[in-house]
N, C-alpha and C. Protein backbone atom coordinates (compact mmCIF):
# COMPACT_ATOMS: atom_id res chain seq x y z
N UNK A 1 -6.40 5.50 11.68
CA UNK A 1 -6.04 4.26 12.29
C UNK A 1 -4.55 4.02 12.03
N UNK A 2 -3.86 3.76 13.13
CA UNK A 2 -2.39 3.66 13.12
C UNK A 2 -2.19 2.29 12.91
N UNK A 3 -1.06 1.73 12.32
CA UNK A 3 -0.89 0.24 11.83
C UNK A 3 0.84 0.07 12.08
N UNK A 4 1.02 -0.73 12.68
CA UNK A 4 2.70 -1.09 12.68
C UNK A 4 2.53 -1.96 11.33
N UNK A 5 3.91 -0.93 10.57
CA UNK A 5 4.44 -1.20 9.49
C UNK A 5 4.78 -2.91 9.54
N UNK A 6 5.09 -3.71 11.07
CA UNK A 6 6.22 -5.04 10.96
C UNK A 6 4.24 -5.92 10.79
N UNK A 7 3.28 -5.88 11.14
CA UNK A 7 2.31 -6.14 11.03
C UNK A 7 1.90 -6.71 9.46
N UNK A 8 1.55 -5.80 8.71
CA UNK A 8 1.59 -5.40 7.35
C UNK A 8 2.56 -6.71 6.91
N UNK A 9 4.12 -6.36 6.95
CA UNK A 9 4.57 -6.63 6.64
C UNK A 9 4.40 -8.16 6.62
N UNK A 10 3.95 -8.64 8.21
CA UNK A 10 4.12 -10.54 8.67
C UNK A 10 3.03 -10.65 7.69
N UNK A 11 1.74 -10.01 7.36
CA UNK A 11 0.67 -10.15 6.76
C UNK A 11 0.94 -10.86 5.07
N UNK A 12 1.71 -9.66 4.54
CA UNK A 12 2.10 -10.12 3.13
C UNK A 12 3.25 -11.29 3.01
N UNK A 13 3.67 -11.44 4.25
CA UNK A 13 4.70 -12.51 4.18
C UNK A 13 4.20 -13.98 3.86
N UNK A 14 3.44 -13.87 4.78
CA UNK A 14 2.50 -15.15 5.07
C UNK A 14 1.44 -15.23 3.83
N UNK A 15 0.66 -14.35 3.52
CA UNK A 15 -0.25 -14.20 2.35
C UNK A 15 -0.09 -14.59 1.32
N UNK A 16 1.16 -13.91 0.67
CA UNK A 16 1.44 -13.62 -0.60
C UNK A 16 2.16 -15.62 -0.82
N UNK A 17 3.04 -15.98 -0.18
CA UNK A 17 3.17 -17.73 -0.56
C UNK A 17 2.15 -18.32 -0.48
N UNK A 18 0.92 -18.73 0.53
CA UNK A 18 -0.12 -19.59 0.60
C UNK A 18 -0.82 -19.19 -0.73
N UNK A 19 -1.29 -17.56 -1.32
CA UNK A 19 -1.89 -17.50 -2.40
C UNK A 19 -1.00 -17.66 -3.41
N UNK A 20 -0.05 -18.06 -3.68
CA UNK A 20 0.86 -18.78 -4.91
C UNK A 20 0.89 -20.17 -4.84
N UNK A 21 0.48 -20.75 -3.89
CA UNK A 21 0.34 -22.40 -3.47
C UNK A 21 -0.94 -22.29 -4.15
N UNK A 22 -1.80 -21.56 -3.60
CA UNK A 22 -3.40 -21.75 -3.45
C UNK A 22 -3.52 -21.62 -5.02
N UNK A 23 -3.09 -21.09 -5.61
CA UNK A 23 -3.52 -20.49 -7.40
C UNK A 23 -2.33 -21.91 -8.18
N UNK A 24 -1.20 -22.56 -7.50
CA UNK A 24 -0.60 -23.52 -8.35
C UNK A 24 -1.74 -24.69 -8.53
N UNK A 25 -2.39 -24.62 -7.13
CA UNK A 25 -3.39 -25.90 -7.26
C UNK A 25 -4.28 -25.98 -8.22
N UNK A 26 -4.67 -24.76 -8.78
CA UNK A 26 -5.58 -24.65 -9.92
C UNK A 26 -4.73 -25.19 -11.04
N UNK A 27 -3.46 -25.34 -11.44
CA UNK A 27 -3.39 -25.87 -12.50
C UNK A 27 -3.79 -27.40 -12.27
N UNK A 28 -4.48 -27.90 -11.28
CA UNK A 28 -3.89 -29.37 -10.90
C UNK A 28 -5.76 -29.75 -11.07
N UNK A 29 -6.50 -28.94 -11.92
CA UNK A 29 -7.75 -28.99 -12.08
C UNK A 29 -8.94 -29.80 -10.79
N UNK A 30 -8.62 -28.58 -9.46
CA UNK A 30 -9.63 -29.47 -8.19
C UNK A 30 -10.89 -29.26 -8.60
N UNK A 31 -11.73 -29.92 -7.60
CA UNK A 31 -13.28 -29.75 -7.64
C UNK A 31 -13.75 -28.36 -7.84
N UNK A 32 -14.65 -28.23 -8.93
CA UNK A 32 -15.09 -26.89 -8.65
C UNK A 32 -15.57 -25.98 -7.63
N UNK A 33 -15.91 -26.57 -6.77
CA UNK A 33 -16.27 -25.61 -5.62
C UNK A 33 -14.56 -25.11 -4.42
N UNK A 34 -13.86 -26.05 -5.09
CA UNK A 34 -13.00 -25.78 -4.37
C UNK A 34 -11.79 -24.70 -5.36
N UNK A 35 -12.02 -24.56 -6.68
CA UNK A 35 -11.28 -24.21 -7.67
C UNK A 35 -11.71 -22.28 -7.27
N UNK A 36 -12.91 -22.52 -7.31
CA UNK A 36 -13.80 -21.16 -6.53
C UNK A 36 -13.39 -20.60 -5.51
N UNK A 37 -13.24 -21.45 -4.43
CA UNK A 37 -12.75 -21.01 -3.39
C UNK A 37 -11.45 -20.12 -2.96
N UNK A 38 -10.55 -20.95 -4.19
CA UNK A 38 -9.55 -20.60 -4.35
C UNK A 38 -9.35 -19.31 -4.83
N UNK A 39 -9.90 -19.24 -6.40
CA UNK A 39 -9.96 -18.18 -6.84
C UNK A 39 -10.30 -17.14 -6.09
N UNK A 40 -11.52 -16.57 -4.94
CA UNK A 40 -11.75 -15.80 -4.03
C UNK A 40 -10.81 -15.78 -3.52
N UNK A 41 -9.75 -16.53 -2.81
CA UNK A 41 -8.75 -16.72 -1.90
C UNK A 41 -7.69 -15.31 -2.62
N UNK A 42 -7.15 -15.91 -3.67
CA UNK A 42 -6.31 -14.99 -4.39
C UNK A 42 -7.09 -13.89 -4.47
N UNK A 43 -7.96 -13.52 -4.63
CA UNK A 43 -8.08 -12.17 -4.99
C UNK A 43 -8.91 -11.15 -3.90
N UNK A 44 -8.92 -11.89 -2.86
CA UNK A 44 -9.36 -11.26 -1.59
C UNK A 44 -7.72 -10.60 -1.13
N UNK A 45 -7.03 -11.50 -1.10
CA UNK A 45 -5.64 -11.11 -1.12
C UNK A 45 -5.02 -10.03 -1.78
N UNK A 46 -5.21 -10.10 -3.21
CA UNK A 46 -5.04 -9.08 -3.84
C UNK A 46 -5.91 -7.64 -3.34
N UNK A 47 -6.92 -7.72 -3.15
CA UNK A 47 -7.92 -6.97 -2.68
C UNK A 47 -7.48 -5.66 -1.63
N UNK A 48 -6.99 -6.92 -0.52
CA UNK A 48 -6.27 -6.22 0.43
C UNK A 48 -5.42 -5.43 0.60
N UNK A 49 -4.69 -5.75 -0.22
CA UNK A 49 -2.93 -4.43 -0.88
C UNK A 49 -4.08 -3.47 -1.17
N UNK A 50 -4.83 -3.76 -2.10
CA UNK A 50 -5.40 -2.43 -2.96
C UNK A 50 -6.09 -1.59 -1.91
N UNK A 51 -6.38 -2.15 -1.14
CA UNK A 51 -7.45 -1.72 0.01
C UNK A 51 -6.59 -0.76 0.99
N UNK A 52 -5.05 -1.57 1.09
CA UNK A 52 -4.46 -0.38 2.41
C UNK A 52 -3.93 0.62 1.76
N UNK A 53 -3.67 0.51 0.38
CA UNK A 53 -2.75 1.51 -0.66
C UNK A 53 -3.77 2.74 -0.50
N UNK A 54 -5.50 2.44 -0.82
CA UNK A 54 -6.28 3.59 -0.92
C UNK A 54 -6.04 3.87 -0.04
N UNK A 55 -6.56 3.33 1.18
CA UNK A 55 -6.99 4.05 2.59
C UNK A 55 -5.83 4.73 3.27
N UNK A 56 -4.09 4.42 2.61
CA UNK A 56 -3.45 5.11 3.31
C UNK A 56 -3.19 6.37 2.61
N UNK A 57 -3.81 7.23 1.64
CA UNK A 57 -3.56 7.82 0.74
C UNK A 57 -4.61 8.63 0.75
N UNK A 58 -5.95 7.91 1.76
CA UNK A 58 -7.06 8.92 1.97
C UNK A 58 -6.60 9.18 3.72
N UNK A 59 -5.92 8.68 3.91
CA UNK A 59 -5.51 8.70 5.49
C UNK A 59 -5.86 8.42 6.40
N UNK A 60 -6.85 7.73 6.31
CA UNK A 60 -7.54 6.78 6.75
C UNK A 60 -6.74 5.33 7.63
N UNK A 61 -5.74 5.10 7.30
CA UNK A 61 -4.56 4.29 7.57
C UNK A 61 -3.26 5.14 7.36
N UNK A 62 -2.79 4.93 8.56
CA UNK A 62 -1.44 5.56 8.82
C UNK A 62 -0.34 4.04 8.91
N UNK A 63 0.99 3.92 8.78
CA UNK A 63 2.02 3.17 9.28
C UNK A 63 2.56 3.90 10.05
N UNK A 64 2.76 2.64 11.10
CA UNK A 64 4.31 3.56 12.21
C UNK A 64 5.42 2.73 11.57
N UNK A 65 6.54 3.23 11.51
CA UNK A 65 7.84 2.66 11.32
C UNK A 65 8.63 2.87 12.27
N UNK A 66 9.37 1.99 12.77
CA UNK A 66 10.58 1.36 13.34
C UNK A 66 11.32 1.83 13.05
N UNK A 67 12.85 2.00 14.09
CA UNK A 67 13.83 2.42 12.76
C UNK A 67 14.43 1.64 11.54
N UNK A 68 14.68 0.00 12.54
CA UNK A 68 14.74 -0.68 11.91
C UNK A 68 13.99 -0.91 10.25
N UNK A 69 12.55 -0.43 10.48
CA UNK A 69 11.39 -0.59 9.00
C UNK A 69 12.56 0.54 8.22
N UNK A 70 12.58 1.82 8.55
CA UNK A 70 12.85 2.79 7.89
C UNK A 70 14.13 2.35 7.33
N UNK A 71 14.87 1.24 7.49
CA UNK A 71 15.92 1.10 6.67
C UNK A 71 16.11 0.04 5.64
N UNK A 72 14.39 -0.29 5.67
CA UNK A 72 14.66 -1.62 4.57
C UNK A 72 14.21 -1.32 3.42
N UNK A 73 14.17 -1.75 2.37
CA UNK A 73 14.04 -1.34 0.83
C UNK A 73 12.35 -1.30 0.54
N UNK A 74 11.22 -1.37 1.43
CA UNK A 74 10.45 -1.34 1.28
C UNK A 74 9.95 -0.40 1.37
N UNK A 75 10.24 0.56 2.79
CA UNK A 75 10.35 1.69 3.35
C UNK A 75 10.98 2.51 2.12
N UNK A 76 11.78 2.10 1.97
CA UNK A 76 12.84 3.20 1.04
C UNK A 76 12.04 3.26 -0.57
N UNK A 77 11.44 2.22 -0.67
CA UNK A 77 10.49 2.22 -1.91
C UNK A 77 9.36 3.04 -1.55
N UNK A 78 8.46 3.36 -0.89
CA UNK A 78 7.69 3.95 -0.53
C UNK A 78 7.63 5.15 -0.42
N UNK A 79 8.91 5.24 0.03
CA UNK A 79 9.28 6.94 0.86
C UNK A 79 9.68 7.83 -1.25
N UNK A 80 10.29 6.47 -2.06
CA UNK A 80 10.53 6.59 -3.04
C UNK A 80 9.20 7.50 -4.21
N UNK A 81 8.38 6.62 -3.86
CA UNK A 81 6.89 6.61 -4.75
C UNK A 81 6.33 8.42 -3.87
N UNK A 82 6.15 8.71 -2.74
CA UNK A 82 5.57 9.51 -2.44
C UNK A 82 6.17 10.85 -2.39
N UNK A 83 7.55 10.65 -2.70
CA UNK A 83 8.77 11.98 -3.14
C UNK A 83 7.76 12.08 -4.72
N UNK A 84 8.02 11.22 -5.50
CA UNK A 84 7.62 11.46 -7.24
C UNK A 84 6.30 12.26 -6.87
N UNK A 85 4.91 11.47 -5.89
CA UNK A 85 3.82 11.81 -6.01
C UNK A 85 3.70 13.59 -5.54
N UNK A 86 4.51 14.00 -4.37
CA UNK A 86 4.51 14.91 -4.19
C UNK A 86 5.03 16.04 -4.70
N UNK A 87 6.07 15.65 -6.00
CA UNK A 87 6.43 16.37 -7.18
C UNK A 87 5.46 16.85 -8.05
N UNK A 88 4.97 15.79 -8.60
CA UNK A 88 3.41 15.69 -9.21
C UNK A 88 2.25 16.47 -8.69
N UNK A 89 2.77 16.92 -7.37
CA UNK A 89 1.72 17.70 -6.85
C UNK A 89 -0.01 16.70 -6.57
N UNK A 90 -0.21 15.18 -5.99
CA UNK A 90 -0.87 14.72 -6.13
C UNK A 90 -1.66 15.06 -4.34
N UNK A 91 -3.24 15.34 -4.75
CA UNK A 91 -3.99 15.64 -3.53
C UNK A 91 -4.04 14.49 -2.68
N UNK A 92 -3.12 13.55 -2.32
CA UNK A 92 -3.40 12.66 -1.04
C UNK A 92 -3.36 13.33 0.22
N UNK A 93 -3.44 12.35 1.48
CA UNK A 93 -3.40 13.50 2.83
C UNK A 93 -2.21 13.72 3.51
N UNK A 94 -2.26 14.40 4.08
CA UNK A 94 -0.97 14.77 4.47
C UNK A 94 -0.21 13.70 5.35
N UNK A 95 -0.81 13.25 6.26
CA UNK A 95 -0.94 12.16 7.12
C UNK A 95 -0.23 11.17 6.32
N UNK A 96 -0.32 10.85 5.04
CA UNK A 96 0.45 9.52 4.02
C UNK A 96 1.96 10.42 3.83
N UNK A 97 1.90 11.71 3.37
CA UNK A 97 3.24 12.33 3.38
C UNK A 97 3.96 12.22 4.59
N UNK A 98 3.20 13.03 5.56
CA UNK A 98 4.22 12.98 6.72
C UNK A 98 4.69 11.33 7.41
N UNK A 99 3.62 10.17 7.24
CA UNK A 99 4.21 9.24 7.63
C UNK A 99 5.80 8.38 6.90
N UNK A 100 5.95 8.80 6.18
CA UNK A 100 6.92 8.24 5.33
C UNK A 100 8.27 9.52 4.97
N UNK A 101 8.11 10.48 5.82
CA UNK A 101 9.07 11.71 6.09
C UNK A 101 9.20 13.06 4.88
N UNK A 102 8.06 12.48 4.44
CA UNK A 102 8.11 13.59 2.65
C UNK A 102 7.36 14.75 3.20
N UNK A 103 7.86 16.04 2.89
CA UNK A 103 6.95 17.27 2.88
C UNK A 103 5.41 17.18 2.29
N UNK A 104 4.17 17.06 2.55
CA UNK A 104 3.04 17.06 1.48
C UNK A 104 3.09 18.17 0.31
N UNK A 105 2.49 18.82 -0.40
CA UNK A 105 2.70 19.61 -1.43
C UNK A 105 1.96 20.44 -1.14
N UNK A 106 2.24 21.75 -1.31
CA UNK A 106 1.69 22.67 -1.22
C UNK A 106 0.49 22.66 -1.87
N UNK A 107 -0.87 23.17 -1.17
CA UNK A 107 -1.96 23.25 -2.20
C UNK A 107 -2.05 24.83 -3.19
N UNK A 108 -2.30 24.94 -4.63
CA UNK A 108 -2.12 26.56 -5.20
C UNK A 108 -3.67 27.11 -4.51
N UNK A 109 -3.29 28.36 -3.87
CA UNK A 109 -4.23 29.26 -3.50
C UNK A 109 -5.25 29.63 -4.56
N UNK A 110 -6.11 29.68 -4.32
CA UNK A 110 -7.42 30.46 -6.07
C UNK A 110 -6.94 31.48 -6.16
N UNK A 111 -6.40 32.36 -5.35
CA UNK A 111 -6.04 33.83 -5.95
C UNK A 111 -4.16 33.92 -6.54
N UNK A 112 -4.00 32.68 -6.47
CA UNK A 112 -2.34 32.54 -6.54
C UNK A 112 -2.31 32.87 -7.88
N UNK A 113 -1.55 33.55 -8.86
CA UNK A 113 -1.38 34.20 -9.99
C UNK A 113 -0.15 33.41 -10.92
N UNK A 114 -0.13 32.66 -11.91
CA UNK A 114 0.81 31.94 -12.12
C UNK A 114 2.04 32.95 -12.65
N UNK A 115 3.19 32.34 -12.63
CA UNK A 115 4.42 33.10 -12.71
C UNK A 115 4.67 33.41 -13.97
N UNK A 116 4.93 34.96 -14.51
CA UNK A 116 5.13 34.89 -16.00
C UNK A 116 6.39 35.12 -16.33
């Protein structure tokens, strides 16, 4: 599933302040059913990051970027994290490498013989 990166982005824009409003109100001790509500609120939110991070990493979720995306520090953080991961040699799909312009990593062959 393909996802415009500016999408995502309006998503956490909008999200991430209402659930910092939504969690100040808890210091302001509301009704419990509404203190609840809240609490779900925040962490459905939270939920969600965690949710596109897996699925884009099982590849399952792809981003398109813009050129414009590709030049903002978010992009550049990303593209950041999946250079290290692919150092690391980490089995995500290729589909998360190639969307963010990183080579994926070679997988070692079973008969590959390590170097002495």
């Amino acid at each position: 599933m393909k996802i415009r990166y500016q999408t995502w982005r309006r998503f956490t824009r909008v999200a991430g302040p209402l659930a910092s409003i939504a969690f100040l109100v808890l210091f302001f001790r509301p009704a419990h059913w509404l203190e609840i509500s809240i609490i779900i609120f925040c962490f459905s939110i939270a939920g969600s990051g965690v949710l596109v991070a897996i699925l884009m990493r099982t590849g399952f979720i792809q981003f398109t970027y813009s050129d414009t995306d590709k030049k903002s520090m978010g992009y550049k953080m990303s593209q950041t994290v999946a250079k290290m991961e692919q150092i690391q040699k980490r089995g995500f799909s290729d589909s998360y490498y190639d969307g963010l312009g990183v080579e994926p990593p070679k997988q070692k062959e079973p008969d590959d013989k390590p170097a002495a």
